[in-house]
Structure formats: structure tokens, C-alpha cells
C-alpha atoms as a PDB file:
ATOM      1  CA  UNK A   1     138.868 122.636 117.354  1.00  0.00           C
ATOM      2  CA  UNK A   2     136.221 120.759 114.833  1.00  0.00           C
ATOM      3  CA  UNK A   3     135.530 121.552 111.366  1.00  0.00           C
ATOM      4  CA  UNK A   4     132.302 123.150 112.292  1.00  0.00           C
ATOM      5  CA  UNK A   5     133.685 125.763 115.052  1.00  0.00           C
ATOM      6  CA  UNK A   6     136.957 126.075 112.473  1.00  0.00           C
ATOM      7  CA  UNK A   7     133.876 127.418 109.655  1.00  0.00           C
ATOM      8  CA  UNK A   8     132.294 129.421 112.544  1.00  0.00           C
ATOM      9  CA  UNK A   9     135.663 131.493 112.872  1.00  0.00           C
ATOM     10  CA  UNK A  10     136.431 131.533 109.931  1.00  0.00           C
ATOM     11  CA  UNK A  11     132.931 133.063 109.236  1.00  0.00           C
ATOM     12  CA  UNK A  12     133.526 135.966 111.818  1.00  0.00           C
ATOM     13  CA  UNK A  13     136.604 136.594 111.081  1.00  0.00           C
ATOM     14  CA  UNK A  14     135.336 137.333 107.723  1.00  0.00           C
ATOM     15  CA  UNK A  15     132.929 139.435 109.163  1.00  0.00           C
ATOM     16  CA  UNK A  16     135.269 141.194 111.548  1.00  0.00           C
ATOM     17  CA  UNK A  17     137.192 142.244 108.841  1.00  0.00           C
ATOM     18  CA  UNK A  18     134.118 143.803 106.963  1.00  0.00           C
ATOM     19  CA  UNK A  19     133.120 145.791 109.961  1.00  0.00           C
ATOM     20  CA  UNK A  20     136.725 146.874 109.952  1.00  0.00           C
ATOM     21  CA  UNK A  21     136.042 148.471 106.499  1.00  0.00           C
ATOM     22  CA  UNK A  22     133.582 150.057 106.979  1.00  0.00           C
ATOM     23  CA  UNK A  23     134.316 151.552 110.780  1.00  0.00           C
ATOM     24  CA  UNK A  24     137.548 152.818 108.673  1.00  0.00           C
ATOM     25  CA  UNK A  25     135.306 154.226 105.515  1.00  0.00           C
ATOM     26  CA  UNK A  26     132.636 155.777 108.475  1.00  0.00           C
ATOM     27  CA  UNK A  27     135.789 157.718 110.065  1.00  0.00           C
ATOM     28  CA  UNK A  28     137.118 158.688 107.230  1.00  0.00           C
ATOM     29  CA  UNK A  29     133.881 160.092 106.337  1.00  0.00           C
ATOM     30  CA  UNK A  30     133.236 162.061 109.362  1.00  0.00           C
ATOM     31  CA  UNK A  31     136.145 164.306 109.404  1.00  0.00           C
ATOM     32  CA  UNK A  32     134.551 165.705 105.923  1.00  0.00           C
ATOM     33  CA  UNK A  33     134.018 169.088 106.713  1.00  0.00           C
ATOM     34  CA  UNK A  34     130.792 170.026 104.169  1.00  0.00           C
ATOM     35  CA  UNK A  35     128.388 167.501 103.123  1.00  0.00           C
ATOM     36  CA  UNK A  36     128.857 164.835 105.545  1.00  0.00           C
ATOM     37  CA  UNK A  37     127.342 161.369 104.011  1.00  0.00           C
ATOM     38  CA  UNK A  38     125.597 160.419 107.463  1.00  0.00           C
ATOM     39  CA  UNK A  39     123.033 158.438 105.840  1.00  0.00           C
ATOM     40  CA  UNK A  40     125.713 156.270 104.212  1.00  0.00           C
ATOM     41  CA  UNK A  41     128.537 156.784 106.564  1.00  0.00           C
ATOM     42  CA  UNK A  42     124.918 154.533 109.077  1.00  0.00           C
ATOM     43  CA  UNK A  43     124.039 152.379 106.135  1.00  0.00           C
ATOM     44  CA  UNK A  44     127.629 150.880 105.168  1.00  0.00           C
ATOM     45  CA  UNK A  45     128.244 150.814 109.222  1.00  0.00           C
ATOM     46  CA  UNK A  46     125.277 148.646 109.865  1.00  0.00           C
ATOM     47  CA  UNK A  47     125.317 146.132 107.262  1.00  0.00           C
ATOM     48  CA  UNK A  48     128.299 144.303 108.710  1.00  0.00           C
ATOM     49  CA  UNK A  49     126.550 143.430 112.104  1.00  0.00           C
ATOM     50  CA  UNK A  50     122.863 142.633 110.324  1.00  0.00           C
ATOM     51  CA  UNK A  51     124.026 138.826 110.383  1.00  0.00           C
ATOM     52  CA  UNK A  52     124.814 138.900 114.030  1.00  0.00           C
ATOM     53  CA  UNK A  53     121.862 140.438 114.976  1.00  0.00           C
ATOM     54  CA  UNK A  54     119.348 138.151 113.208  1.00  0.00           C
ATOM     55  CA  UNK A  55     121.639 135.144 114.559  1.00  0.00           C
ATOM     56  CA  UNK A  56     122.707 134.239 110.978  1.00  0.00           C
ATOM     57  CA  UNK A  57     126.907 134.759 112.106  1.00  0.00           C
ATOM     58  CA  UNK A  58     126.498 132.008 115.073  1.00  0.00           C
ATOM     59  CA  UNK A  59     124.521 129.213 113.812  1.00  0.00           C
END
């Protein structure tokens, strides 16, 4: 493996783990039984993926 696909993994790894976070913070705030964040609990659990989805993750 090269330097550059080394940085690429390291980069999703690092971006993996972020998603991990907040999947785990999005679970934790579903099994709230009154006032359910949903707004948040979709917010925090999209902003990990943005990059891949405008192509900034794989470049």
C-alpha cells in the first residue's frame, strides 16, 4: 500500500469512527421516552457521511 491510499484509510477510518459516535449518541437518544431530540438525533447522524457524499472522503 502507497502513502496516498495509506492517507485515504486513514481518512475513513477517521470518519468511520465519527459515524460510530454519533449512530451510538442517535440510539441512545431514541430510547428517550418524552422529548425525543429527532431534529438533532438527524443533524449529528448526517454530518459524518456529508464528506462522502460530496466525494470529499475519496479523493
Amino acid at each position: 500500500m502507497n502513502d496516498i491510499e495509506q492517507e485515504r484509510l486513514r481518512h475513513v477510518r477517521k470518519w468511520l469512527s465519527y459515524a460510530d459516535e454519533d449512530l451510538r449518541l442517535a440510539q441512545h437518544g431514541l430510547k428517550l421516552t418524552t422529548s425525543v431530540p429527532y431534529r438533532l438525533i438527524a443533524y449529528r447522524h448526517l454530518t459524518p457521511i456529508r464528506p462522502g457524499i460530496r466525494g470529499k472522503t475519496m479523493r
